[in-house]
C-alpha atoms as a PDB file:
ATOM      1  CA  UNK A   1       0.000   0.000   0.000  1.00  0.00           C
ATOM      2  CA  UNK A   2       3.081   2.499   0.944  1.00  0.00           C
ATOM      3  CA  UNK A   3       4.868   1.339  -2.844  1.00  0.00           C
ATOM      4  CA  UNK A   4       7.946   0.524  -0.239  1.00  0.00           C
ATOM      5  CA  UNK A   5       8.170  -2.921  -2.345  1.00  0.00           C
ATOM      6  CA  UNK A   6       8.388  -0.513  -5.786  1.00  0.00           C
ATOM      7  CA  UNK A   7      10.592   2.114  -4.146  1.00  0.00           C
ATOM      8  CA  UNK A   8      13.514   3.165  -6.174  1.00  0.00           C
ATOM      9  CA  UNK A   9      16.071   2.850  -3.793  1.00  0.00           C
ATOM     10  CA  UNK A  10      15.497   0.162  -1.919  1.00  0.00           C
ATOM     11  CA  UNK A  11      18.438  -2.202  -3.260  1.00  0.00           C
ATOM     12  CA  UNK A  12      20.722   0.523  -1.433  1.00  0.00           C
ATOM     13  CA  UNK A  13      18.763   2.406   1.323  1.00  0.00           C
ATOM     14  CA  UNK A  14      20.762   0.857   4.171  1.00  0.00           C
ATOM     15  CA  UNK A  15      23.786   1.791   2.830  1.00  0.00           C
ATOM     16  CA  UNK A  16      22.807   5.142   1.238  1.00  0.00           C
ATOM     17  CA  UNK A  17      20.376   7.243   0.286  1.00  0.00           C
ATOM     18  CA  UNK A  18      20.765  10.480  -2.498  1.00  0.00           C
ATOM     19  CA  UNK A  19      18.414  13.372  -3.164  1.00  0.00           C
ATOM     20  CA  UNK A  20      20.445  15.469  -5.757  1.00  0.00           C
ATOM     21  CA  UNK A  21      17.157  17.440  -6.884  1.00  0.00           C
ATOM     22  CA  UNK A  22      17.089  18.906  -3.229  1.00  0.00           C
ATOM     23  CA  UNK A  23      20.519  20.244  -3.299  1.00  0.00           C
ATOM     24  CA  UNK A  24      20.674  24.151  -2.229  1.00  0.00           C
ATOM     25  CA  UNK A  25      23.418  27.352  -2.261  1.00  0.00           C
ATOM     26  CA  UNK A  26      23.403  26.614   2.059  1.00  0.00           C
ATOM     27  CA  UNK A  27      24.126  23.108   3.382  1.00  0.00           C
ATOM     28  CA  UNK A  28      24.305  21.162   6.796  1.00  0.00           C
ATOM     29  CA  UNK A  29      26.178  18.247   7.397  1.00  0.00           C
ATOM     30  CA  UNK A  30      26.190  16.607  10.554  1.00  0.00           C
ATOM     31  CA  UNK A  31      25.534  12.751  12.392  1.00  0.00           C
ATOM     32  CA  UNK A  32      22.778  11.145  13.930  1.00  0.00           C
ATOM     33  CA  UNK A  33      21.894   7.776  15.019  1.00  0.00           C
ATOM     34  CA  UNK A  34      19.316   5.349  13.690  1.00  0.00           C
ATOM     35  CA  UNK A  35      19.411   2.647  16.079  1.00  0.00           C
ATOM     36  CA  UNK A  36      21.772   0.601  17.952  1.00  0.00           C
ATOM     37  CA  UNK A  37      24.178   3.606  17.943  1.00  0.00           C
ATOM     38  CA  UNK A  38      24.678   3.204  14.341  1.00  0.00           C
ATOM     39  CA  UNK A  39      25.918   6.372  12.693  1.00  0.00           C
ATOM     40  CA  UNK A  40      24.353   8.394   9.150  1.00  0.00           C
ATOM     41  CA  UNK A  41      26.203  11.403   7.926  1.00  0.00           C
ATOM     42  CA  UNK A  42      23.226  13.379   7.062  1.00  0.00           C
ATOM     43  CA  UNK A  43      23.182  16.514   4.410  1.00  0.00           C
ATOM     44  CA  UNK A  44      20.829  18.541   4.826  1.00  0.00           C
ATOM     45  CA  UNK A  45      19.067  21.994   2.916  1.00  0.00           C
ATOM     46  CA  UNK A  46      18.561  24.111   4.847  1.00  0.00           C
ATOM     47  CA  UNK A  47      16.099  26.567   2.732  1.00  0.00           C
ATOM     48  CA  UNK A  48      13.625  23.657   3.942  1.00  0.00           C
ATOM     49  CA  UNK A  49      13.643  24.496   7.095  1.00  0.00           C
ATOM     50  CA  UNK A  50      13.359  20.693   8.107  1.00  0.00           C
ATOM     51  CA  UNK A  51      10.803  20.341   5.879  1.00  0.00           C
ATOM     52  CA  UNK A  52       9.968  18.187   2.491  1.00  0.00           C
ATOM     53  CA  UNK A  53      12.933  18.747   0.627  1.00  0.00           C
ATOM     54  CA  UNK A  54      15.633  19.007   3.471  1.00  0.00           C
ATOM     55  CA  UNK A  55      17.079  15.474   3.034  1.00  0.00           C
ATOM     56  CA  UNK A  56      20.121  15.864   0.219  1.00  0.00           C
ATOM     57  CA  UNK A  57      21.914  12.272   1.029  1.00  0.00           C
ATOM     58  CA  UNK A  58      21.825   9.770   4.077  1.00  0.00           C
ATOM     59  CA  UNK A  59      24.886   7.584   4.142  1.00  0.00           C
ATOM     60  CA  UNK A  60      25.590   4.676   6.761  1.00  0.00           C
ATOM     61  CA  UNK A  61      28.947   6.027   8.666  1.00  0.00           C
ATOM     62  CA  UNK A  62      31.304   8.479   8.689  1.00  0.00           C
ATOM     63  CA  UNK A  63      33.830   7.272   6.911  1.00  0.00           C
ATOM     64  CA  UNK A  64      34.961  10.472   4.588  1.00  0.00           C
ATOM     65  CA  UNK A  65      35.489   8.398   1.646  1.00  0.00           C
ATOM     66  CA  UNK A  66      32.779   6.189   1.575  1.00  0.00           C
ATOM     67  CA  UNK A  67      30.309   9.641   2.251  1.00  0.00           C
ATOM     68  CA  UNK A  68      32.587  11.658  -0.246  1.00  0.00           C
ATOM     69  CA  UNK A  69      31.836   8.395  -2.708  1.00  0.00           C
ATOM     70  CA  UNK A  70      28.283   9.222  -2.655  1.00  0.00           C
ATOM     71  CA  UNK A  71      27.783  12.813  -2.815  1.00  0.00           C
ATOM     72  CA  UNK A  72      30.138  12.530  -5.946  1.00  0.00           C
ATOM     73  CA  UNK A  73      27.266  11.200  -7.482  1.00  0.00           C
ATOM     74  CA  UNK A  74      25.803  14.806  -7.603  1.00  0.00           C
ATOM     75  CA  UNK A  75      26.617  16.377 -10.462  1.00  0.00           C
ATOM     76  CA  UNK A  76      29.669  18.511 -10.167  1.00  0.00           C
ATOM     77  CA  UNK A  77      27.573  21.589 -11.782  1.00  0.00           C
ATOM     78  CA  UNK A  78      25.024  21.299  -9.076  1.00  0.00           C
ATOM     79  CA  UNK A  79      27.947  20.691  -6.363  1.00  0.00           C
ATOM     80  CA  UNK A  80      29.620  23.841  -7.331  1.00  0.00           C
ATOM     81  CA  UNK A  81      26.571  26.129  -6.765  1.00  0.00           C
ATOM     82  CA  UNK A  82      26.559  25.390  -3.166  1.00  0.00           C
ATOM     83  CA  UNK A  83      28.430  28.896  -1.662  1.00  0.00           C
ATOM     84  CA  UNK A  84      28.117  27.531   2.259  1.00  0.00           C
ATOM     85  CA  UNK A  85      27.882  24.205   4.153  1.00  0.00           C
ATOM     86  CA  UNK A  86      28.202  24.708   8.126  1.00  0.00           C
ATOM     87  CA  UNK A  87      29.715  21.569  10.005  1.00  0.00           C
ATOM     88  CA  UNK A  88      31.155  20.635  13.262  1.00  0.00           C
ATOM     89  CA  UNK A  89      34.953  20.704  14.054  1.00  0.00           C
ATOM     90  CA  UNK A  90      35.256  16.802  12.847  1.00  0.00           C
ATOM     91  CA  UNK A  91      38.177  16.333  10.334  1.00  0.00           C
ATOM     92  CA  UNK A  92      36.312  14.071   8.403  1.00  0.00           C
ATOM     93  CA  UNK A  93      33.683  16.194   8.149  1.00  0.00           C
ATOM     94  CA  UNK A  94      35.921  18.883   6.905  1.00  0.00           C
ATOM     95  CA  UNK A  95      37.552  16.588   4.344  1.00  0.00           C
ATOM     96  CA  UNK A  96      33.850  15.929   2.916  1.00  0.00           C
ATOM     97  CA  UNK A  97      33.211  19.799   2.626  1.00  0.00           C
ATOM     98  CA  UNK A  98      36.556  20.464   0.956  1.00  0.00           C
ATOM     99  CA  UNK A  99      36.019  17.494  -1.540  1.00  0.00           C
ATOM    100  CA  UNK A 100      32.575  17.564  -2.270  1.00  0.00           C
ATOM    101  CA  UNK A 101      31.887  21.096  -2.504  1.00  0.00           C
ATOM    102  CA  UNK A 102      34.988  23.435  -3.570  1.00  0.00           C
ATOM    103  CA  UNK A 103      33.207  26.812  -3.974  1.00  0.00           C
ATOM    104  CA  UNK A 104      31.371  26.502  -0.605  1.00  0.00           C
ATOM    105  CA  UNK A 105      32.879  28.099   2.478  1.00  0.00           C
ATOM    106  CA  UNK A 106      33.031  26.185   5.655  1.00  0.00           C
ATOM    107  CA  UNK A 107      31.365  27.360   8.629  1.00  0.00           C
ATOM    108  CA  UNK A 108      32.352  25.686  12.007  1.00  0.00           C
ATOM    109  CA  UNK A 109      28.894  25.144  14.127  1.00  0.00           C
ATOM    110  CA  UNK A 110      29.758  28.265  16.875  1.00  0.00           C
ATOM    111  CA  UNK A 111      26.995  25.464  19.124  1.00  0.00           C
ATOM    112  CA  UNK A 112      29.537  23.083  19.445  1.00  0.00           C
ATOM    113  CA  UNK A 113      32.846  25.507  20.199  1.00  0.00           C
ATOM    114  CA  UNK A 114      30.522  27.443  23.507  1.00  0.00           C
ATOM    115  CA  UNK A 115      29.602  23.310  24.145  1.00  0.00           C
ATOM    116  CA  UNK A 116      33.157  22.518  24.761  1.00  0.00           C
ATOM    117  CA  UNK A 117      34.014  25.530  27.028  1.00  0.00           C
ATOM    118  CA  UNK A 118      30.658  24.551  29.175  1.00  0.00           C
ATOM    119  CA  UNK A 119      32.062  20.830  29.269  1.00  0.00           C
ATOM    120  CA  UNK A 120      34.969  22.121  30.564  1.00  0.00           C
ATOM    121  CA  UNK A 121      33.525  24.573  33.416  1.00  0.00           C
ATOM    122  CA  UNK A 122      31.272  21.189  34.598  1.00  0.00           C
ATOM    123  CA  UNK A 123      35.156  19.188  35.003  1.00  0.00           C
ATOM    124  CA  UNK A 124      36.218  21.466  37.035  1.00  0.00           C
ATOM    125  CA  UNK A 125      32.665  21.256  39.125  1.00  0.00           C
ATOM    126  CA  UNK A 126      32.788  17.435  39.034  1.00  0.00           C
ATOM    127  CA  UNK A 127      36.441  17.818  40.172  1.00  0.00           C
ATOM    128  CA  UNK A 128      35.102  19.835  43.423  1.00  0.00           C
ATOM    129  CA  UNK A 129      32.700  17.402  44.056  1.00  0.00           C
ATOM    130  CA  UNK A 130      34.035  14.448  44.075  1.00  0.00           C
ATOM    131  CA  UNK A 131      36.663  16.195  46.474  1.00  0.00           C
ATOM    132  CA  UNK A 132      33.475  17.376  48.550  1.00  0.00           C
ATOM    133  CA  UNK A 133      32.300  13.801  48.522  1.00  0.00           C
ATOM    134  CA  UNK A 134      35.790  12.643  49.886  1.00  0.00           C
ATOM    135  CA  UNK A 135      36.416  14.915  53.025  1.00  0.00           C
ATOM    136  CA  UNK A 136      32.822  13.878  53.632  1.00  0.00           C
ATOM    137  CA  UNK A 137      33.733  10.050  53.798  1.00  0.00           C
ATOM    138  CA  UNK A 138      36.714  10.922  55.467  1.00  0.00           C
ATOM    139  CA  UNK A 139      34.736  12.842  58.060  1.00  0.00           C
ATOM    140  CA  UNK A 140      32.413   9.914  58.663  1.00  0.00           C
ATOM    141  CA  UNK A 141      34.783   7.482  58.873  1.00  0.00           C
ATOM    142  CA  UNK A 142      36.405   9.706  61.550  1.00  0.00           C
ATOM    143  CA  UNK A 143      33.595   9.973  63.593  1.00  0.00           C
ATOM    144  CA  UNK A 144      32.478   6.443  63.495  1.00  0.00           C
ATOM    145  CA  UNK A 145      36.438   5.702  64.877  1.00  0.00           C
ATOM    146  CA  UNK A 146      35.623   8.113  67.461  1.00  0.00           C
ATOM    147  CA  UNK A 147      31.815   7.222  68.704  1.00  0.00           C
ATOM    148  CA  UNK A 148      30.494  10.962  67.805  1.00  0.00           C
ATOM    149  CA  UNK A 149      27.805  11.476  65.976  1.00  0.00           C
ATOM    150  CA  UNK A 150      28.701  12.971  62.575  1.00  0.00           C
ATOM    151  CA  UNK A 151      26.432  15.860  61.009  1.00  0.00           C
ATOM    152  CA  UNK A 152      27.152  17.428  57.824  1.00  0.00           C
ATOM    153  CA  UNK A 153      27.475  20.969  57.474  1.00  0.00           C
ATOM    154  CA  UNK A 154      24.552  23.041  55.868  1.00  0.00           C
ATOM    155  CA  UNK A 155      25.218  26.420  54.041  1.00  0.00           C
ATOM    156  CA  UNK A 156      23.143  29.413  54.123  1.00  0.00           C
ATOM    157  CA  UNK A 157      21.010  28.118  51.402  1.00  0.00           C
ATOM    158  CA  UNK A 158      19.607  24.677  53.055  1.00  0.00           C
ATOM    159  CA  UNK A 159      22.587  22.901  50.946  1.00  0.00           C
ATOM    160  CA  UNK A 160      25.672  21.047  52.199  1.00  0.00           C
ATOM    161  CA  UNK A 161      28.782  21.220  50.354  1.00  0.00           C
ATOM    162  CA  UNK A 162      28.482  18.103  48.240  1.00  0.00           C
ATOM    163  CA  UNK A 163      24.400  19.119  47.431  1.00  0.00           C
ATOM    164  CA  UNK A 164      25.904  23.044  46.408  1.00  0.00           C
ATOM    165  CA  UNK A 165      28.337  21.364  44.083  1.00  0.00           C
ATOM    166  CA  UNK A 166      25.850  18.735  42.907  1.00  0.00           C
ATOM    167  CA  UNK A 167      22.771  21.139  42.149  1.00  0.00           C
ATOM    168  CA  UNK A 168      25.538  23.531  40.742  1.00  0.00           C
ATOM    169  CA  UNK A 169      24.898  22.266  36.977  1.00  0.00           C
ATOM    170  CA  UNK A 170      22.410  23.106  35.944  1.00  0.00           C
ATOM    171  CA  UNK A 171      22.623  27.155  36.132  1.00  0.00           C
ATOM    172  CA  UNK A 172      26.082  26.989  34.947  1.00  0.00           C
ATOM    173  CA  UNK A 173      25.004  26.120  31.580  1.00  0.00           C
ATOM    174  CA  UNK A 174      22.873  29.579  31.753  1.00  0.00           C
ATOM    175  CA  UNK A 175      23.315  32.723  31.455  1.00  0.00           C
ATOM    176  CA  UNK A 176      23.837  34.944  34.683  1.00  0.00           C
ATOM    177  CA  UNK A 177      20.172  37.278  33.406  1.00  0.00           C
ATOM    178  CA  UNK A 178      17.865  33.924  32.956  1.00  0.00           C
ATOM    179  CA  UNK A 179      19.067  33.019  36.912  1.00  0.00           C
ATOM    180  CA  UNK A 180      16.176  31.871  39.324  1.00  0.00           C
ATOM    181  CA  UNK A 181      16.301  33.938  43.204  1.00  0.00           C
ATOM    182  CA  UNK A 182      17.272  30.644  44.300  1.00  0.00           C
ATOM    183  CA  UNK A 183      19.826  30.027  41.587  1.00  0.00           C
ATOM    184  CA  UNK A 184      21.612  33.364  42.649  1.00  0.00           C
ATOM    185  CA  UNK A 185      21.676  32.615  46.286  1.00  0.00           C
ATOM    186  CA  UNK A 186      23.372  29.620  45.131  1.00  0.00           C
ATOM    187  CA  UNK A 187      25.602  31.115  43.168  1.00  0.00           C
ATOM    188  CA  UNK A 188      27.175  33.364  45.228  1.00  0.00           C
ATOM    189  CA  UNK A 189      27.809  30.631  47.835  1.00  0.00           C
ATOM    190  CA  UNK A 190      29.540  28.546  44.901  1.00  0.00           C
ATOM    191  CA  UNK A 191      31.675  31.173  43.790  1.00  0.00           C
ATOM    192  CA  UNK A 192      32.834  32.572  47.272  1.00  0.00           C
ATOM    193  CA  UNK A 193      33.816  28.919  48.305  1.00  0.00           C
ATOM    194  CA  UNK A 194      35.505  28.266  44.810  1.00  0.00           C
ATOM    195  CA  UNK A 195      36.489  31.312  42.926  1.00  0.00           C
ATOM    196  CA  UNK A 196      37.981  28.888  40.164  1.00  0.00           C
ATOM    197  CA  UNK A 197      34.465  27.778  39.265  1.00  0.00           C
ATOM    198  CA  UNK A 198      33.745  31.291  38.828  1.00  0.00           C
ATOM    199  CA  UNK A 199      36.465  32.234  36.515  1.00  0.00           C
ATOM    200  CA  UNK A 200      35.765  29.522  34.532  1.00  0.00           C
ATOM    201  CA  UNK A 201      32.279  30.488  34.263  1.00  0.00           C
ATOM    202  CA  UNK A 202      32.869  33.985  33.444  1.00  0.00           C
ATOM    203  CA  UNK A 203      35.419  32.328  30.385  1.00  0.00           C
ATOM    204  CA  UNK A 204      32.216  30.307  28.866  1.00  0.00           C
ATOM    205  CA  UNK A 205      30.150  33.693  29.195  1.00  0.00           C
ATOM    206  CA  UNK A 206      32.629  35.357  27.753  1.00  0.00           C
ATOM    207  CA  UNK A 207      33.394  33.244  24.759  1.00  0.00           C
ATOM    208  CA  UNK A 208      29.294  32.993  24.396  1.00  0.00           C
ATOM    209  CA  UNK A 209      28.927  36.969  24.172  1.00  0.00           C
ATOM    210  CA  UNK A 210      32.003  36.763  21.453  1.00  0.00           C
ATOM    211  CA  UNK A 211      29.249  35.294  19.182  1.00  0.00           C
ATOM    212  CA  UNK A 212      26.632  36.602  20.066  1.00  0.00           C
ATOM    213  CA  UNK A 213      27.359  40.171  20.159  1.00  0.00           C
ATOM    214  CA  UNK A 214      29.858  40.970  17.272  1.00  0.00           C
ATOM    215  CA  UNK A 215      28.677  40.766  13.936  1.00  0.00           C
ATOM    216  CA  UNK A 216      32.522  41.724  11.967  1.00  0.00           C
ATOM    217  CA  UNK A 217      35.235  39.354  11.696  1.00  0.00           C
ATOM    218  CA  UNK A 218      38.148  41.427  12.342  1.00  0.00           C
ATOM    219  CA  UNK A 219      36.030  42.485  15.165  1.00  0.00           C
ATOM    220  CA  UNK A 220      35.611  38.826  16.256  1.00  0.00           C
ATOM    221  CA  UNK A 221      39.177  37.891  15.392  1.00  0.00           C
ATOM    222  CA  UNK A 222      40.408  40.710  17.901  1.00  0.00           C
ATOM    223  CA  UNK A 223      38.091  39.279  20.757  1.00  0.00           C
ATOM    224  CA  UNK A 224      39.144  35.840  20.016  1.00  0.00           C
ATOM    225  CA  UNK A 225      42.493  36.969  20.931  1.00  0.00           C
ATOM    226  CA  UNK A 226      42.073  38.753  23.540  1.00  0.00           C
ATOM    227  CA  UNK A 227      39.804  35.580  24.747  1.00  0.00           C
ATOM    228  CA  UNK A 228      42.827  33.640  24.327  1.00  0.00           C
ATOM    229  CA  UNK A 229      45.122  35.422  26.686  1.00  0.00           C
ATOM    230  CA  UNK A 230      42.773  35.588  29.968  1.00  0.00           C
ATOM    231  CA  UNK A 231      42.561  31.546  29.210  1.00  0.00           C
ATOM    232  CA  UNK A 232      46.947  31.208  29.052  1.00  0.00           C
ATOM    233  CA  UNK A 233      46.568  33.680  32.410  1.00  0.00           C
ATOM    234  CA  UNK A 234      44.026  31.078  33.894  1.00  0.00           C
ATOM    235  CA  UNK A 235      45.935  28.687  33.895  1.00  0.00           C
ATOM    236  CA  UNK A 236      43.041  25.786  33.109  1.00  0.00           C
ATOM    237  CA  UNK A 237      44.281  22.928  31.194  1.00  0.00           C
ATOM    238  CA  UNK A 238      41.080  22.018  29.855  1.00  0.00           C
ATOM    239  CA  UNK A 239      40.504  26.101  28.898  1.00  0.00           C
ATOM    240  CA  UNK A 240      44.138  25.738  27.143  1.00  0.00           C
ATOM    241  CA  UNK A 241      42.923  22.761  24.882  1.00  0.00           C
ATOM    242  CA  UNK A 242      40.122  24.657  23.846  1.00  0.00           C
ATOM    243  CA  UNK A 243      42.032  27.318  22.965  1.00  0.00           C
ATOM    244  CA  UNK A 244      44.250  25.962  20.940  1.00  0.00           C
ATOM    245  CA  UNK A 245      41.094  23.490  19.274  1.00  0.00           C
ATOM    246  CA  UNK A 246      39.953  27.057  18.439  1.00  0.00           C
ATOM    247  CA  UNK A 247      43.444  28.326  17.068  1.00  0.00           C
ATOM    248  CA  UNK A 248      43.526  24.976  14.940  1.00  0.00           C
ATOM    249  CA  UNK A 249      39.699  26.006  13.358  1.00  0.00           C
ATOM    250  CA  UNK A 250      40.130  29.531  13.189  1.00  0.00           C
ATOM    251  CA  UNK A 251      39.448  30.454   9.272  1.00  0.00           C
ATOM    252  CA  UNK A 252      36.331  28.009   9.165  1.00  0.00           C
ATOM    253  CA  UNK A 253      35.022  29.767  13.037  1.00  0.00           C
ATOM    254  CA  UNK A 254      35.535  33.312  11.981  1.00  0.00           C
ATOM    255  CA  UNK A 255      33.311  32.365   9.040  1.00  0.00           C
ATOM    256  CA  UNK A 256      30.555  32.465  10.885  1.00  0.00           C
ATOM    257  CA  UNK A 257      30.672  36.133  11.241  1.00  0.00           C
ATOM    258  CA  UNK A 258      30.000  36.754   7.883  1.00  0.00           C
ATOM    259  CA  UNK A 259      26.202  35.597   7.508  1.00  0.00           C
ATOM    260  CA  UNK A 260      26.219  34.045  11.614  1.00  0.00           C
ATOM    261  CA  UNK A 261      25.419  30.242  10.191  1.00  0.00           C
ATOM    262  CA  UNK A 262      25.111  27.516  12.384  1.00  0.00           C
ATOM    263  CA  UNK A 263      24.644  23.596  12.103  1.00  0.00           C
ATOM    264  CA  UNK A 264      21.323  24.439  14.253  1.00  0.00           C
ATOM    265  CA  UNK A 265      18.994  23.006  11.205  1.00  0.00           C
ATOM    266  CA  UNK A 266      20.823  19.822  11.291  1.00  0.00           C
ATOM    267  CA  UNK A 267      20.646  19.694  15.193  1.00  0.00           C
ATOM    268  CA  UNK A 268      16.733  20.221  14.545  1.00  0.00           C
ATOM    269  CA  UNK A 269      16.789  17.911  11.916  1.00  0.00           C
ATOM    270  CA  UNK A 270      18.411  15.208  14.086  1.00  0.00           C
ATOM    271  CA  UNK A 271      15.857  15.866  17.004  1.00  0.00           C
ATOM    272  CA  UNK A 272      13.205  15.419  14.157  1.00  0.00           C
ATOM    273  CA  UNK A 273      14.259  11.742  13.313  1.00  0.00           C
ATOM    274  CA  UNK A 274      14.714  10.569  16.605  1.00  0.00           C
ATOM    275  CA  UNK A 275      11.224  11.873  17.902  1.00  0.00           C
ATOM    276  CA  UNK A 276      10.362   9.938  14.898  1.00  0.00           C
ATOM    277  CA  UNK A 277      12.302   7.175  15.715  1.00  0.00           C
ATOM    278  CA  UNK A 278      11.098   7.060  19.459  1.00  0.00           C
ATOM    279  CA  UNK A 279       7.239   7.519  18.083  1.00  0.00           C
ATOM    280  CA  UNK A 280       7.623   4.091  17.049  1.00  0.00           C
ATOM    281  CA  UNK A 281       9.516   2.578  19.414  1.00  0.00           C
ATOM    282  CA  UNK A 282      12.561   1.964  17.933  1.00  0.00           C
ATOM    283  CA  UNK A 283      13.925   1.126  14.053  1.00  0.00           C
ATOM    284  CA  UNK A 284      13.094  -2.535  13.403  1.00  0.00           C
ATOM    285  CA  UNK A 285      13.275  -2.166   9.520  1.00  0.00           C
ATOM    286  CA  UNK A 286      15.756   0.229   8.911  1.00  0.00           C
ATOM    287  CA  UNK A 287      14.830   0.188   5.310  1.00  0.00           C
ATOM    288  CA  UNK A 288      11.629   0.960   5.996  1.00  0.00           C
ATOM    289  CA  UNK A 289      12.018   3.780   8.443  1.00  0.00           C
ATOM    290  CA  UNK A 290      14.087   5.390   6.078  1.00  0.00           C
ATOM    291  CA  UNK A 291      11.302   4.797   3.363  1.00  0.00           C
ATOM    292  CA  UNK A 292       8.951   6.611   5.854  1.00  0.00           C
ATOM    293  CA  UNK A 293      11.674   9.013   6.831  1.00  0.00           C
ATOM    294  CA  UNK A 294      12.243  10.203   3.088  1.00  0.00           C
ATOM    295  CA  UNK A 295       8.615  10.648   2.268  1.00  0.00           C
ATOM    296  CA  UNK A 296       8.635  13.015   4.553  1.00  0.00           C
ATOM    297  CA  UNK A 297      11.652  15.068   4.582  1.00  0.00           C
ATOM    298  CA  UNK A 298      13.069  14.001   1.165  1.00  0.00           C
END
């Protein structure tokens, strides 16, 4: 009744699917997961919005050659009309821009550069806490050697240290203006007992209002820099990777001050299929899921 039996490519869907007609001048590529952790590099259009039309190709992996293999089938013609394809800081993903699609400049996903400075202000967190959870053993222990009751101190707040540390995360990952009253209070107490989850905080802020608040690149290069520096004077080892992850991407970050593109359609996109995915409990037929899939978005 669906014509899944009569589809045209069925012989290859698992392996790969191709949509040259949907091709567009501003492309997405990212990876999602189907089932089982199984990985599809996914290009996307993003003039449809995640709509009909949005799937360009769907091939099983990530493998840069075996992807690069199958976008090759798009005509060159059509390949060189594409001006911009925004991606994530993978190299193979980068190799598949630079191959496939010569003419297009490559924008680095801004998403995924703040998402590793927040990953590294929550180490440093965890790295309190599990400190926090030690003395507090330690303490026990202590007591238990010693026949006294042991009672664990509570903060201003209603918190003890390990709790403050624990229920830490989640404001962290916001932005000082979208704090709760309760969120402050906690705040301050985090910061005053450990200033070095504050600076680190006020690094991811900072590299956050980089992007959001310049709009040139020479503009953004300069802040970059400057960025740069308080992170060498910090002294954070996870800050310093970044940094120099940052330093290694530069051209393909700065890029995205020129139109401010991000690999946020894919991200939708992704969320898309595995609502989709989780709708129906799970892929049993991956052929036909991406049959259902396509109709859809392709």
């Amino acid at each position: 009744m669906s014509d899944f039996k009569i589809w045209d490519q069925i012989k290859h869907a698992k392996d790969w699917l191709l949509f040259s007609k949907n091709i567009g001048k501003r492309l997405s590529i990212d990876e999602t997961s189907l089932s089982n952790g199984e990985l599809y590099t996914i290009l996307t259009n993003k003039a449809a919005k995640g709509r009909k039309g949005a799937i360009v190709a769907m091939v099983a992996g990530t493998k840069a050659e075996t992807v690069i293999a199958i976008i090759e089938k798009i005509p060159l013609k059509q390949r060189n009309l594409v001006t911009e394809i925004t991606l994530d800081m993978a190299g193979n993903m980068g190799l598949i821009a630079k191959k496939c699609f010569a003419n297009a400049t490559r924008v680095t996903d801004r998403f995924h550069v703040q998402k590793l400075a927040t990953e590294a202000l929550q180490e440093i967190r965890i790295k309190y806490r599990w400190q926090a959870m030690d003395q507090e053993n330690e303490a026990i222990e202590k007591a238990k050697k010693s026949k006294k009751r042991f009672d664990a101190e509570v903060l201003a707040n209603g918190d003890t240290l390990k709790q403050l540390l624990a229920r830490s995360r989640y404001f962290l990952y916001k932005n000082k203006s979208k704090w709760s009253p309760n969120q402050i209070e906690r705040a301050n107490l985090l910061f005053e007992l450990y200033p070095d989850i504050q600076r680190a905080y006020n690094l991811t802020q900072d590299l956050r209002n980089i992007f959001e608040k310049t709009t040139d690149k020479i503009i953004g290069f300069a802040k970059l820099a400057k960025w740069h520096e308080k992170v060498s004077q910090s002294g954070f080892k996870s800050f310093n990777t970044i940094s120099r992850t940052i330093i290694n991407h530069y051209q393909t970050i700065l890029n995205y001050f020129d139109n401010r593109s991000t690999n946020a359609s894919a991200e939708s996109f992704n969320a898309k299929i595995k609502a989709f995915r989780a709708q129906f409990r799970g892929v049993r037929n991956i052929e036909f899921f991406l049959f259902r899939l396509t109709n859809i978005y392709a």
